[in-house]
Protein backbone atom coordinates (compact mmCIF):
# COMPACT_ATOMS: atom_id res chain seq x y z
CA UNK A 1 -27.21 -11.33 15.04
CA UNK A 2 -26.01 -8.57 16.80
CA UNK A 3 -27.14 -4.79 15.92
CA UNK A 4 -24.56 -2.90 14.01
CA UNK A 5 -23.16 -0.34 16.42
CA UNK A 6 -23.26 3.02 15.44
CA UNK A 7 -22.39 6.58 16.58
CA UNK A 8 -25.76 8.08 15.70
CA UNK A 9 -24.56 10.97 14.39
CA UNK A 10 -25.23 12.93 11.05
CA UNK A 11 -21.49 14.04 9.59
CA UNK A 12 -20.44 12.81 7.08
CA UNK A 13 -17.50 11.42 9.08
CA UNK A 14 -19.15 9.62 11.90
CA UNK A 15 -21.44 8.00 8.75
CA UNK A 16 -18.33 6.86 7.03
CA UNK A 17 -16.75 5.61 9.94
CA UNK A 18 -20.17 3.48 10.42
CA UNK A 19 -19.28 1.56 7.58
CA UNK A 20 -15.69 1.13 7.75
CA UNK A 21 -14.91 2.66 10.76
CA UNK A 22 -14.61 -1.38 12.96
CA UNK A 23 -10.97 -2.39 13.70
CA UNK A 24 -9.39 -3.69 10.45
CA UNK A 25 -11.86 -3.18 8.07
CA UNK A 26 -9.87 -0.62 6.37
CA UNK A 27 -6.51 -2.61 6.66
CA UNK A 28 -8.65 -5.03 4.48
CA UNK A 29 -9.17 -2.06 1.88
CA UNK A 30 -5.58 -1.88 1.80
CA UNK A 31 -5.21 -5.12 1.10
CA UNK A 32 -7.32 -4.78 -1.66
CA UNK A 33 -6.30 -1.58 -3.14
CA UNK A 34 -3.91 -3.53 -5.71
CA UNK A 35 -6.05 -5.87 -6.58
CA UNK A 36 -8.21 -8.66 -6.39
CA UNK A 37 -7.27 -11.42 -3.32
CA UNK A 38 -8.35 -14.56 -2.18
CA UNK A 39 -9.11 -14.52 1.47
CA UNK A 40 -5.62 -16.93 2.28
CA UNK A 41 -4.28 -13.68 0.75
CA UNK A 42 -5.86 -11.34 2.72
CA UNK A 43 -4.74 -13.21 5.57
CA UNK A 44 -0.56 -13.23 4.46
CA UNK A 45 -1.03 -10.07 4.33
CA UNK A 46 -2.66 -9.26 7.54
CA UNK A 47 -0.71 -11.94 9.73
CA UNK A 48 -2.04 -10.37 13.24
CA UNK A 49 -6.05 -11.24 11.97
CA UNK A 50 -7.64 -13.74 12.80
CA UNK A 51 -9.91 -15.70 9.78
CA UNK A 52 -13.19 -15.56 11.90
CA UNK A 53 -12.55 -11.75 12.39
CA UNK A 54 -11.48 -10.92 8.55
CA UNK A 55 -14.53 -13.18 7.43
CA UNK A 56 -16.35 -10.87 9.58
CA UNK A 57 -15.01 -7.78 8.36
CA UNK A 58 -15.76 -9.40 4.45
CA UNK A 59 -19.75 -9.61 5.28
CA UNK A 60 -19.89 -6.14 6.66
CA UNK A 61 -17.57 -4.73 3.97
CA UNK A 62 -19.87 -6.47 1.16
CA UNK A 63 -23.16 -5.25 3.04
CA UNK A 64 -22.01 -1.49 3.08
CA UNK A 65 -21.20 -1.92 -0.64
CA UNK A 66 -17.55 -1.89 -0.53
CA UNK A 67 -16.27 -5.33 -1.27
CA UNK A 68 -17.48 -7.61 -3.17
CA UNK A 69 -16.52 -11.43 -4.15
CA UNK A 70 -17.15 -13.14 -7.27
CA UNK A 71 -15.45 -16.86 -8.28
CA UNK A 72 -12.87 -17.19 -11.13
CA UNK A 73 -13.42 -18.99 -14.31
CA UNK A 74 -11.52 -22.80 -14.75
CA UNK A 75 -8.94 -23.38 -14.00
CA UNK A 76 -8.12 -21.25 -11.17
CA UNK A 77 -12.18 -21.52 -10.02
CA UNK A 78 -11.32 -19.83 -7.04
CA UNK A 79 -13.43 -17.10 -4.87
CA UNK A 80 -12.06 -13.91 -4.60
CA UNK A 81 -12.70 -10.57 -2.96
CA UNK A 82 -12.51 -7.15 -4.71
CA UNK A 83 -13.07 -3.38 -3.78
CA UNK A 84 -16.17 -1.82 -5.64
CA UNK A 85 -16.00 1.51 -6.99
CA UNK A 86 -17.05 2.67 -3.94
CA UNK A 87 -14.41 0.79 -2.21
CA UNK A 88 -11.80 2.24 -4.54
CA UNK A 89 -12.77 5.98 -3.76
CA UNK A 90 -11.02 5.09 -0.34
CA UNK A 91 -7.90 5.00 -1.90
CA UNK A 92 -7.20 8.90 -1.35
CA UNK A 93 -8.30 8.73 2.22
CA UNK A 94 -6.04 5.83 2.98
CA UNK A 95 -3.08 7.40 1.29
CA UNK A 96 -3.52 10.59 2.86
CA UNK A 97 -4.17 8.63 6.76
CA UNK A 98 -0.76 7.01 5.63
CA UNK A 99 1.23 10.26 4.96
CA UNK A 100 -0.05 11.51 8.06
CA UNK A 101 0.82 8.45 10.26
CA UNK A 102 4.17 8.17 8.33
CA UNK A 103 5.04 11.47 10.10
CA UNK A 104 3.43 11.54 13.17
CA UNK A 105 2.36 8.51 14.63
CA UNK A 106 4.63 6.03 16.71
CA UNK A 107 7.68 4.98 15.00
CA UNK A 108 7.30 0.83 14.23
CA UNK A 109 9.11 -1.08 16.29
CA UNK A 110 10.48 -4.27 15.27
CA UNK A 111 7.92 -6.43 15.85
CA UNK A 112 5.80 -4.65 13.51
CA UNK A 113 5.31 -6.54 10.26
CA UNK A 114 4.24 -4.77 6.37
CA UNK A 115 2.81 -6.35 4.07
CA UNK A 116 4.34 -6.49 0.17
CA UNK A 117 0.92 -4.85 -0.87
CA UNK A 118 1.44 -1.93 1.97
CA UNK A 119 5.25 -1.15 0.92
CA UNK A 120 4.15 -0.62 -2.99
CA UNK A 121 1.40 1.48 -1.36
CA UNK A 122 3.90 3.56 0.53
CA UNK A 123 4.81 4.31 -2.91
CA UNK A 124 2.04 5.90 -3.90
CA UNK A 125 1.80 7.75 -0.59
CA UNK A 126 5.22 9.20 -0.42
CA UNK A 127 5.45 10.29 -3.79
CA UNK A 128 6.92 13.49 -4.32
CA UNK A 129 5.78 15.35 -7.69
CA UNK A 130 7.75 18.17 -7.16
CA UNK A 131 11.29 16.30 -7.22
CA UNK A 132 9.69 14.34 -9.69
CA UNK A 133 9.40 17.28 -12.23
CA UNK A 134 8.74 16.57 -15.63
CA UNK A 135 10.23 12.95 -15.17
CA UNK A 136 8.07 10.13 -16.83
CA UNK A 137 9.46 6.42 -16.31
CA UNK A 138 7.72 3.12 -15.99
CA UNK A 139 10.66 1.12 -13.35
CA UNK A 140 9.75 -2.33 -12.43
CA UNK A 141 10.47 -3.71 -8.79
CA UNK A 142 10.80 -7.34 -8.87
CA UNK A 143 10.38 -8.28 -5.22
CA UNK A 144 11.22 -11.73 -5.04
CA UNK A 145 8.58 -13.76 -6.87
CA UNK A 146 6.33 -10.40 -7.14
CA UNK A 147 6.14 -7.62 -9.95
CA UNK A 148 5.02 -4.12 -9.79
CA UNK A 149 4.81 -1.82 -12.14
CA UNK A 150 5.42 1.93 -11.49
CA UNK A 151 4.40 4.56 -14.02
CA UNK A 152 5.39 8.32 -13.45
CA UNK A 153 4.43 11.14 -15.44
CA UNK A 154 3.04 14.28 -15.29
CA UNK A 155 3.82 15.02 -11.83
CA UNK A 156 1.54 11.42 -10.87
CA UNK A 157 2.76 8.00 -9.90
CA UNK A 158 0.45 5.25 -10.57
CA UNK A 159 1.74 1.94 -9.35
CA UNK A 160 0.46 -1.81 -9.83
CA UNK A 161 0.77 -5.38 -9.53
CA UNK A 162 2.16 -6.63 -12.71
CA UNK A 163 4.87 -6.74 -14.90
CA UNK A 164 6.65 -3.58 -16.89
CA UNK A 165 6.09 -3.85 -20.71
CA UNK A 166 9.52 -2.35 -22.25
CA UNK A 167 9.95 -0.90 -18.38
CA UNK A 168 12.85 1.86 -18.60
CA UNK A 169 14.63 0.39 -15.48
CA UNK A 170 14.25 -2.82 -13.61
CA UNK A 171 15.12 -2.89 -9.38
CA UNK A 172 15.18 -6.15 -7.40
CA UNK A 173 15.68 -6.85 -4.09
CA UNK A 174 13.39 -7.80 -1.08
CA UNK A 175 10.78 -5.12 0.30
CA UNK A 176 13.13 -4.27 3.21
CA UNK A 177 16.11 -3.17 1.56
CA UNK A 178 13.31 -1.15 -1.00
CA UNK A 179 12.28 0.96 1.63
CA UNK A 180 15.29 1.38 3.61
CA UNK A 181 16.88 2.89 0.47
CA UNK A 182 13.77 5.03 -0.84
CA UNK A 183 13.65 6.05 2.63
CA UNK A 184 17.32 7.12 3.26
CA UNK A 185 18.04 4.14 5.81
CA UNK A 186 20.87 2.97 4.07
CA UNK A 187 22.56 3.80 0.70
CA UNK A 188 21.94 2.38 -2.96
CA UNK A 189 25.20 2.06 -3.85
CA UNK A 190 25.98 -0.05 -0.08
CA UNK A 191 23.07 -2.51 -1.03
CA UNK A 192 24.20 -2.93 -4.60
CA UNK A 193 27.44 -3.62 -3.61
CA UNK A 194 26.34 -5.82 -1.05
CA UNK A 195 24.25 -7.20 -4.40
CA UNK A 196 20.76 -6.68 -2.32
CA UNK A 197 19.38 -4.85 -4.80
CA UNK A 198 20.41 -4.90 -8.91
CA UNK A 199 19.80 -2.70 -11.27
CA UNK A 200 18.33 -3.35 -15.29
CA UNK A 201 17.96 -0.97 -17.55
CA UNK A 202 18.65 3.00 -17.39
CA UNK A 203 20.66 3.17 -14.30
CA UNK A 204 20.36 7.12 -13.64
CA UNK A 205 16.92 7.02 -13.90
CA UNK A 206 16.22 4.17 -11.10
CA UNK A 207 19.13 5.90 -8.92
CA UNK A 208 16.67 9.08 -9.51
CA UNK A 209 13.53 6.83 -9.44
CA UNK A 210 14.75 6.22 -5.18
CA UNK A 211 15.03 9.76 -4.26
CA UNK A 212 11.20 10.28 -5.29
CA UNK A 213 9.80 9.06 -1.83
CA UNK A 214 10.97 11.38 1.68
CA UNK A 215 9.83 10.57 4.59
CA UNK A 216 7.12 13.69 5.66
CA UNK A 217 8.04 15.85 8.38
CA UNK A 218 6.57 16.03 11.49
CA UNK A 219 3.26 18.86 11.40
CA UNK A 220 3.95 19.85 14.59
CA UNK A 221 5.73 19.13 17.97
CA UNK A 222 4.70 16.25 19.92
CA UNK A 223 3.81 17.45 23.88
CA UNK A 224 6.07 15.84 26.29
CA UNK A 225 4.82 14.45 29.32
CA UNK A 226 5.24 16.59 32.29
């Protein structure tokens, strides 16, 4: 077996990046953040891995104590993989990597895939408290054959897979149109009359529910080539 490569090097960063540091291991995390998956589900989510590579990545993930696997009870009797508590105390780091990629890295192209798990994510990374105010809702986003569950209160979104118990507001449509509208891309009232997306429930509150989530801005300019 070959020796785990390392940068030999006492911060704190260069330590954590030891651990999770290897190319997808923490796009496994996120894949995990919601939840526990099997690995097929991993995979859907993560269409550009290979299943020797995310095996791989689930060893050294469960050796440095992050993810661990444990087999469901009849009937299901399946193996599945699940963050540990220190695996969850990545969550922060993730979401703030993703607000700061959000506004500065690359655009996406359209090539570039998401998965379901990453868009309800963005959620949670986008989140603006201070538009939010003293709002507190619990909206449901039925995305195709998925449920979430959002909760906002207190100036804090919490969001999960799962359906809304007595949910305020109800939004379906497909992850796409989702974030093109919480993102400004196109209008809510062009994709409901274009009956992409539907509303249930309190109606002002899910039209305020999608103006919760700007894009960041920029920190910065971005050097031009000379």
């Amino acid at each position: 077996m070959a020796k785990k490569r390392t940068y030999g090097d006492a911060c704190g960063i260069a330590r954590a990046l030891d651990l999770v540091g290897e190319r997808w291991a923490l796009m496994v995390v996120r894949e995990l953040l919601l939840g526990p998956k099997r690995f097929t589900d991993i995979r859907a989510g993560l269409p550009h891995l290979s299943a020797d590579v995310l095996a791989q990545r689930l060893r050294e993930l469960e050796q440095a104590g992050v993810v661990q696997h444990r087999r469901l009870p009849p009937p299901a009797a399946s193996q599945v993989y699940e963050l540990t508590e220190r695996g969850l105390a990545l969550e922060p780091v993730l979401i703030a990597l993703g607000r700061w990629g959000g506004a500065n890295a690359t655009p996406p192209d359209e090539t570039m895939c998401m998965s379901i798990d990453a868009h309800i994510l963005s959620l949670r990374t986008l989140f603006d408290a201070e538009r939010a105010g003293d709002l507190e809702a619990l909206v449901e986003l039925r995305l195709g054959e998925d449920r979430f569950r959002v909760a906002i209160a207190g100036g804090e979104i919490d969001a999960g897979r799962g359906d809304a118990t007595a949910a305020d507001a109800t939004i379906a449509t497909d992850p796409a149109t989702l974030i093109d509208v919480l993102h400004g891309h196109r209008e809510l009232d062009d994709a409901l009359r274009a009956g992409d997306l539907a509303i249930e429930g309190d109606e002002a509150l899910a039209r305020r529910f999608t103006t919760l989530f700007p894009l960041p801005a920029p920190v910065g300019a971005v050097p031009q080539p000379a």
